[in-house]
Protein backbone atom coordinates (compact mmCIF):
# COMPACT_ATOMS: atom_id res chain seq x y z
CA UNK A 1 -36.05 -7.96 -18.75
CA UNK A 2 -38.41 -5.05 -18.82
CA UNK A 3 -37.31 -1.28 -19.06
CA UNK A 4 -36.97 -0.95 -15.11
CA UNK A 5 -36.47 -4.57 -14.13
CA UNK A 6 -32.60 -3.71 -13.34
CA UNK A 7 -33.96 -1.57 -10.40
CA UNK A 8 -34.34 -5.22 -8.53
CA UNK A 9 -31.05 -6.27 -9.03
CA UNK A 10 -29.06 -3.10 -8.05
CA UNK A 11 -27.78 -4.24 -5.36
CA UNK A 12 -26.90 -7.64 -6.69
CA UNK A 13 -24.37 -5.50 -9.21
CA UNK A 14 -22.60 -4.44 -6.50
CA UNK A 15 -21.93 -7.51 -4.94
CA UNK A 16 -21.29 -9.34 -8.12
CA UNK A 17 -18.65 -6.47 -8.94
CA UNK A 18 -16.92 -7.05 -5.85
CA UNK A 19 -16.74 -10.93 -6.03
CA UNK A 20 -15.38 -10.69 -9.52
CA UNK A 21 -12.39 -7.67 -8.67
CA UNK A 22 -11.55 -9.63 -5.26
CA UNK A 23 -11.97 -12.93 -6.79
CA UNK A 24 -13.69 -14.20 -3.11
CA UNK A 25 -17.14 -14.61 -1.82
CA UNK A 26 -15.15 -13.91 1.41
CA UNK A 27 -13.31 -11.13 0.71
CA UNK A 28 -16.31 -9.19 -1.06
CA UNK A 29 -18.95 -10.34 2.17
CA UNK A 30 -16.45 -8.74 4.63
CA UNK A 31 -16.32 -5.62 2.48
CA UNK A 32 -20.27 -5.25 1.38
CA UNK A 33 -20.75 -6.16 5.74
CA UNK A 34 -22.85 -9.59 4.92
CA UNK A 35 -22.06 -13.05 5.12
CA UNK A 36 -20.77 -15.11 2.47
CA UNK A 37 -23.72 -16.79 2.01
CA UNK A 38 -25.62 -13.75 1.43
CA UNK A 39 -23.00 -12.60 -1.26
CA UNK A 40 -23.32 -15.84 -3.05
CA UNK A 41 -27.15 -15.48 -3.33
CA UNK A 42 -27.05 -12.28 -4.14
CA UNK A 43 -25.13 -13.44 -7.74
CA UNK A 44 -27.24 -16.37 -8.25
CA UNK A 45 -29.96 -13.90 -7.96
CA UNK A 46 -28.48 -11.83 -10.81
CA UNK A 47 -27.43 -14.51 -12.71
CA UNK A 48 -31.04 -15.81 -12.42
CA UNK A 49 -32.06 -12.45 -13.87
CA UNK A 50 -30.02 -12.06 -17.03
CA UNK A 51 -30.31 -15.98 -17.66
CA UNK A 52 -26.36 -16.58 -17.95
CA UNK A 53 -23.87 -17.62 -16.01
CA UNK A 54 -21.55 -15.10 -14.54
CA UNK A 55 -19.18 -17.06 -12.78
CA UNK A 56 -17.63 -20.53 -12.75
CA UNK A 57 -17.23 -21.69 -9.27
CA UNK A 58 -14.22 -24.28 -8.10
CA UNK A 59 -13.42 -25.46 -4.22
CA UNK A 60 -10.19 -23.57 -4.87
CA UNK A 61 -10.94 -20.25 -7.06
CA UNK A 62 -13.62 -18.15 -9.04
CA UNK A 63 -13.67 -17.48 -12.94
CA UNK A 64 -15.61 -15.55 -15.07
CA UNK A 65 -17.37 -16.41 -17.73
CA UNK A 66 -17.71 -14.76 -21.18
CA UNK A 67 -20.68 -13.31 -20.15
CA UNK A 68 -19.03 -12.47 -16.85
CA UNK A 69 -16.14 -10.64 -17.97
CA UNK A 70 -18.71 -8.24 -20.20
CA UNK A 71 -20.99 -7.99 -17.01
CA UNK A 72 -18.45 -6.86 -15.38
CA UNK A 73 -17.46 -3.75 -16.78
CA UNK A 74 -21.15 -3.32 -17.36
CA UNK A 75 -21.28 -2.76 -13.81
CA UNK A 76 -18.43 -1.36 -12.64
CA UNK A 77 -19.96 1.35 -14.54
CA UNK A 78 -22.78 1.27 -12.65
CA UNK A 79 -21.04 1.36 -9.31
CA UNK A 80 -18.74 4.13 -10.01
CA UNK A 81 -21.79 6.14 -11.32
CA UNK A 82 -23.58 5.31 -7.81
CA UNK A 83 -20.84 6.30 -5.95
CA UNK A 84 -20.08 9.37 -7.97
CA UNK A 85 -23.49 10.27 -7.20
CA UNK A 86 -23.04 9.69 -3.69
CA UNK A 87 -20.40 12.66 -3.74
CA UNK A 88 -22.34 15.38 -5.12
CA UNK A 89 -23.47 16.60 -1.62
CA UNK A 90 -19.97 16.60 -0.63
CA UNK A 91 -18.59 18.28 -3.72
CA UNK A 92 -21.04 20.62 -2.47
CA UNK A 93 -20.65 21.29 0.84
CA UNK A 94 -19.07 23.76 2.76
CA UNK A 95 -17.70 21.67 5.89
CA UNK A 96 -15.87 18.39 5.24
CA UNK A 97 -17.96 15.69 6.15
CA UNK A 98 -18.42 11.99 6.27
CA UNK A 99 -16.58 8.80 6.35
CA UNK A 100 -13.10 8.24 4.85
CA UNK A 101 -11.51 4.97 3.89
CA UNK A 102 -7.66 4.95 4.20
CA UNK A 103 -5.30 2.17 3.44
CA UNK A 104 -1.40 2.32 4.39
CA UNK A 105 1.17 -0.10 4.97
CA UNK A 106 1.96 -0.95 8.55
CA UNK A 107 5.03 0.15 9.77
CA UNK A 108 4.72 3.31 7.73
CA UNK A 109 0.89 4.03 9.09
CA UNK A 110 2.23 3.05 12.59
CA UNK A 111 5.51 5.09 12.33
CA UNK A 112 4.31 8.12 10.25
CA UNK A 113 0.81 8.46 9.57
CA UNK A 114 -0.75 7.66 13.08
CA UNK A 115 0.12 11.20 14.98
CA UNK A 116 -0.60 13.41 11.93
CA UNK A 117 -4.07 10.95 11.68
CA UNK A 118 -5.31 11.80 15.12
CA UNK A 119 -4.35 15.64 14.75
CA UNK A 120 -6.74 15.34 12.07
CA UNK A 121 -9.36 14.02 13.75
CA UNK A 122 -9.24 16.65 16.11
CA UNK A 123 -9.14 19.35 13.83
CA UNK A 124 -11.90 18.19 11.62
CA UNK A 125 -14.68 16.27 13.80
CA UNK A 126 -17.13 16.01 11.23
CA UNK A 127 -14.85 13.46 9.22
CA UNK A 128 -14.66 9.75 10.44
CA UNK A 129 -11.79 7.71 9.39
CA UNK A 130 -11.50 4.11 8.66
CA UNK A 131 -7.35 3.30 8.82
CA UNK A 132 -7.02 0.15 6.78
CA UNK A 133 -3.27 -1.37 7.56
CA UNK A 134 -2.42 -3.51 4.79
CA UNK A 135 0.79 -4.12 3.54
CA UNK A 136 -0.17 -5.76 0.10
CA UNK A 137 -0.54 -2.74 -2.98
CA UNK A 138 -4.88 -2.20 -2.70
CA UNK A 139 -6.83 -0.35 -5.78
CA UNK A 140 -8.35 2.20 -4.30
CA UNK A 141 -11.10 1.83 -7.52
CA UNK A 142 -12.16 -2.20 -7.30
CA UNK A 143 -11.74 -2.09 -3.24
CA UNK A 144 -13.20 1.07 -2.73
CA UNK A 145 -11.27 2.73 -0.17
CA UNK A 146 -11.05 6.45 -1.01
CA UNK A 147 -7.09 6.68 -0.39
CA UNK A 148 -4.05 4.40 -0.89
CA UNK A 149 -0.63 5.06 0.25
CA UNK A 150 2.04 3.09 -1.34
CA UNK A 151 5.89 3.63 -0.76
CA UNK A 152 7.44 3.15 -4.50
CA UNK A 153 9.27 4.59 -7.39
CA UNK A 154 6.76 4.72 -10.25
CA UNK A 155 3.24 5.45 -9.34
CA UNK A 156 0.65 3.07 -11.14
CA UNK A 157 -1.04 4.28 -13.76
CA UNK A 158 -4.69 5.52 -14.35
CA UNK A 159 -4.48 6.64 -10.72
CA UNK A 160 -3.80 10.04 -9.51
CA UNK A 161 -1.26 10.63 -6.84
CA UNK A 162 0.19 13.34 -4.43
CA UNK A 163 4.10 12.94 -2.81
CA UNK A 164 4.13 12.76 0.77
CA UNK A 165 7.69 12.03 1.48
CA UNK A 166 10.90 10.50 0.80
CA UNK A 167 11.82 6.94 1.82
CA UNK A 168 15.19 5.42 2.00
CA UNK A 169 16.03 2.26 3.23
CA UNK A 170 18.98 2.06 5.43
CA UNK A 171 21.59 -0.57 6.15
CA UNK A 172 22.04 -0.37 9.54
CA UNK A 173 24.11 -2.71 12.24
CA UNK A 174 24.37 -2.68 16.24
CA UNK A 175 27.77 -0.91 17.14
CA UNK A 176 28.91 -3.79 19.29
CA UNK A 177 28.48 -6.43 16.21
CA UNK A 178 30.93 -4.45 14.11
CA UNK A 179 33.31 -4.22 16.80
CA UNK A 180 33.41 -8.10 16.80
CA UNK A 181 33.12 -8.68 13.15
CA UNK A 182 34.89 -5.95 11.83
CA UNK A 183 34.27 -2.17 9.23
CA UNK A 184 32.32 -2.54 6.50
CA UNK A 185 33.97 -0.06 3.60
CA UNK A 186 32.45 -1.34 0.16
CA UNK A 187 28.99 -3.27 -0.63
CA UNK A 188 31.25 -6.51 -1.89
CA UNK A 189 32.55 -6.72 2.21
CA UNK A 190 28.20 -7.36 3.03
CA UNK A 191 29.17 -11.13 1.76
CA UNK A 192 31.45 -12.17 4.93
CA UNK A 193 28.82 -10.84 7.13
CA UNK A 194 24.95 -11.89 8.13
CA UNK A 195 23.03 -9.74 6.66
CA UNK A 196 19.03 -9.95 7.57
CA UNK A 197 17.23 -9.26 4.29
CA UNK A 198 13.22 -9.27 3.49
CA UNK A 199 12.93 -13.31 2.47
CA UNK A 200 9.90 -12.48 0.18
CA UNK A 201 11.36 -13.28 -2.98
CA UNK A 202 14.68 -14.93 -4.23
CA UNK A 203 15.98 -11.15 -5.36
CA UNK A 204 15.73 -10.34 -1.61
CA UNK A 205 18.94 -11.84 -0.97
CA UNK A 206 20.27 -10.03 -3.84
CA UNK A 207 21.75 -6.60 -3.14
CA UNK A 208 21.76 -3.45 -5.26
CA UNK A 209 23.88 -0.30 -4.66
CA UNK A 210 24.71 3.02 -6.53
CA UNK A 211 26.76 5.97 -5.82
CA UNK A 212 27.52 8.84 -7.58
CA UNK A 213 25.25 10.53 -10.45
CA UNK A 214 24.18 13.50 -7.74
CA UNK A 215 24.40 16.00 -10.53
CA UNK A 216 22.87 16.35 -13.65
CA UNK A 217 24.92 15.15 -16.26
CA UNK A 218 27.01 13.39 -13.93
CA UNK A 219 28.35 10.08 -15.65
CA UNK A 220 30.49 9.41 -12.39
CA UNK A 221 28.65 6.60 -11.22
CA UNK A 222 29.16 3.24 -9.77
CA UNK A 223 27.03 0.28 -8.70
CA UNK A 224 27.63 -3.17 -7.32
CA UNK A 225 25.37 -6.19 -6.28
CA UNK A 226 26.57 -8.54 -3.54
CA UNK A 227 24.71 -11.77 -2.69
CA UNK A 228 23.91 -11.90 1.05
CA UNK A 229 22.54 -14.57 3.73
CA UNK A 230 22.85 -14.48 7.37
CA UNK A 231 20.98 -15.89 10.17
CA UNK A 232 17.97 -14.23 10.57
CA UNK A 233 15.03 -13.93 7.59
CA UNK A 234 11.86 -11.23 8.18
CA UNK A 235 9.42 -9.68 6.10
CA UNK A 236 8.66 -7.13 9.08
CA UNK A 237 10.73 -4.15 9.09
CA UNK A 238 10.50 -3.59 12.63
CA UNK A 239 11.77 -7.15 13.74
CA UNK A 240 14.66 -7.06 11.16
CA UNK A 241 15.04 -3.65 13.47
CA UNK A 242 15.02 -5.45 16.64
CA UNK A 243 17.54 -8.04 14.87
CA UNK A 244 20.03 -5.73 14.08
CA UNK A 245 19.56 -4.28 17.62
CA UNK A 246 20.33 -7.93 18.94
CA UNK A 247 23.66 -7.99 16.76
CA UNK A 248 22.15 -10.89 14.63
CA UNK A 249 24.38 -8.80 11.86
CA UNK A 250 23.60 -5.85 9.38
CA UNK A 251 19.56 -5.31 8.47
CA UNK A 252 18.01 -3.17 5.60
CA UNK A 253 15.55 -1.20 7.23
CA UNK A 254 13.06 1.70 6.50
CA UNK A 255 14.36 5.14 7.22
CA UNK A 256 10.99 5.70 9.27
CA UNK A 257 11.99 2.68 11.24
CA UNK A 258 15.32 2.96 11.91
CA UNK A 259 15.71 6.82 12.85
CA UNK A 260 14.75 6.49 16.75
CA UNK A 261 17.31 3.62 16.87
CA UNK A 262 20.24 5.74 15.29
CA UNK A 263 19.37 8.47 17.01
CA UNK A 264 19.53 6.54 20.50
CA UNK A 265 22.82 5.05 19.35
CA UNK A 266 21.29 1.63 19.35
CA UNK A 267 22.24 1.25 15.55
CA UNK A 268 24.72 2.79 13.09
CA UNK A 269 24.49 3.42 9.51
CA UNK A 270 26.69 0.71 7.05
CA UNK A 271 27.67 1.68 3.77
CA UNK A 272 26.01 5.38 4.40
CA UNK A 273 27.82 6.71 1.05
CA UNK A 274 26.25 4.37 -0.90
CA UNK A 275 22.17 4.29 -2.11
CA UNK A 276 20.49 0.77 -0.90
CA UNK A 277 18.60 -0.20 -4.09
CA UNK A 278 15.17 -1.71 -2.13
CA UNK A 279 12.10 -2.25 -3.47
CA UNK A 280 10.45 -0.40 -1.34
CA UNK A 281 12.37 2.79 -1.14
CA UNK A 282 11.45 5.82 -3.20
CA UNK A 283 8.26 8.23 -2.66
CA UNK A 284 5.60 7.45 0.19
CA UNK A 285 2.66 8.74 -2.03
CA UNK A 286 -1.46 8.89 -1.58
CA UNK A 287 -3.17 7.24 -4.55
CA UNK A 288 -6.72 8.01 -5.43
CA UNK A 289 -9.23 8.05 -8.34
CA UNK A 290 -8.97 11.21 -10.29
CA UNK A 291 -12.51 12.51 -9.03
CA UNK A 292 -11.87 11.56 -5.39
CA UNK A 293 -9.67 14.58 -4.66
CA UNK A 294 -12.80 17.05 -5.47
CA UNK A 295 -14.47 15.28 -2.26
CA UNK A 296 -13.61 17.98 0.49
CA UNK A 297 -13.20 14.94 3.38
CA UNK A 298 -10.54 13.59 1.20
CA UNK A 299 -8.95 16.82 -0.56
CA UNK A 300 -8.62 18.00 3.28
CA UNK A 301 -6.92 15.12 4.60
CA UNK A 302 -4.50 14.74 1.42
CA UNK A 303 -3.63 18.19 2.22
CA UNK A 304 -3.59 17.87 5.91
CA UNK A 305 -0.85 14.50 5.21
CA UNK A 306 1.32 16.18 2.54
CA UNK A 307 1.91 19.30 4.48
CA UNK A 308 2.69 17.90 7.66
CA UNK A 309 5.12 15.68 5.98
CA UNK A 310 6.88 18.05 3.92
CA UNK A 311 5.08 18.28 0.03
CA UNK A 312 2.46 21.44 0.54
């Protein structure tokens, strides 16, 4: 390959860097905005040009090859030089412009982000804004979406992050289901009752509490894990909601979710002494690559989110 030949197959980097990190023809098409077809050409094409294959192809997945794994990181280079390129003007400029890719998960960018999104908009009309609502964890870096928010205890590493808020999940019950099945005083009391848990995983069913340890140095502490089942299974947050409303028994639910409910009286804390072990609970936080936040369209709208949800 001569000294400038890579200039032809540019753009057939790109694409093969997205098939590889999504693992889908599909996946990467719908990103790039071509078909699948294309996308598949498009790494033929470049595996035409280096005179290897790249990828081994199966009805079912995709694997790379030797030469595919080393390709790749060859250009992933490439890409994040292209798009670090790309924001030099904005690095630059004095207004905040341009498009910004988002990802959140649903309930949270329904329940949270949404209001504080649009008040954005209108305060800053030279920014578009592409909400992606997505509930699996997305790298900002191989899907290239600018910002991630992610509700968890230990951020992921190699990214940077920013705190937005606090997330608890609640146990919550309707008022007229405890009336007919009776208090609930300690976690071990959960096991008499239907309990609506997440159904994702096996653990799901399994509950973890803690009290105590407020302080520093505080050894006071006690935990207990109860095994639960009841009636109703959802991975949906605000349907567990609506199940607890129903009286189908006592839900875990998102603190985000649940607050209009409690504060209509619809629902009542359980257990409100004690701290609901989820896997979801812990920061909401905004993920990005380390030299996304010097882009002013997305240092202005991390700013904008962590100040109008409490972290400045």
């Amino acid at each position: 390959m001569g000294t400038y030949a890579f200039l032809k197959v540019l753009p057939e980097m790109v694409t093969f860097t997205r098939v590889a990190e999504l693992g889908s023809f599909s996946s990467a098409a719908e990103q790039l905005g071509i078909t699948p077809s294309a996308a598949s050409r498009q790494v033929r094409r470049l595996e035409q040009a280096l005179g290897v294959q790249l990828l081994q192809r199966t009805t079912r997945q995709l694997r790379l090859t030797e030469a595919g794994i080393e390709a790749l990181a060859r250009c992933s280079e490439v890409v994040a030089a292209a798009q670090a390129t790309m924001d030099i003007a904005q690095q630059h400029a004095t207004t905040p412009r341009g498009r910004v890719r988002l990802s959140a998960p649903k309930a949270f960018a329904r329940r949270v982000l949404q209001p504080h999104l649009l008040t954005f908009l209108q305060r800053y009309p030279d920014i578009d804004l592409q909400l992606i609502v997505e509930d699996r964890d997305i790298d900002p870096i191989r899907e290239g979406v600018d910002l991630v928010v992610r509700l968890t205890q230990e951020p992921p590493a190699g990214l940077a992050a920013r705190p937005l808020m606090r997330v608890e999940h609640l146990l919550c019950a309707a008022p007229h289901y405890l009336a007919q099945r009776g208090a609930i005083s300690h976690p071990a009391d959960l096991a008499a009752h239907s309990c609506l848990a997440l159904g994702e995983t096996a653990h799901d069913h399994h509950w973890h509490f803690r009290r105590g340890g407020g302080k520093a140095g505080d050894t006071d502490v006690e935990e207990a894990d109860v095994r639960v089942d009841g009636r109703y299974t959802v991975n949906h947050s605000e349907m567990r909601l609506d199940g607890v409303r129903a009286g189908l028994g006592v839900g875990c639910i998102q603190s985000f979710v649940a607050q209009d409910a409690l504060d209509a009286g619809e629902v009542v804390r359980v257990l409100a002494d004690w701290e609901f072990q989820a896997r979801y609970h812990g920061q909401a936080i905004i993920l990005y690559a380390p030299n996304r936040f010097a882009v002013p369209k997305c240092r202005v709208l991390i700013d904008h989110l962590a100040a109008a949800l409490g972290h400045c």
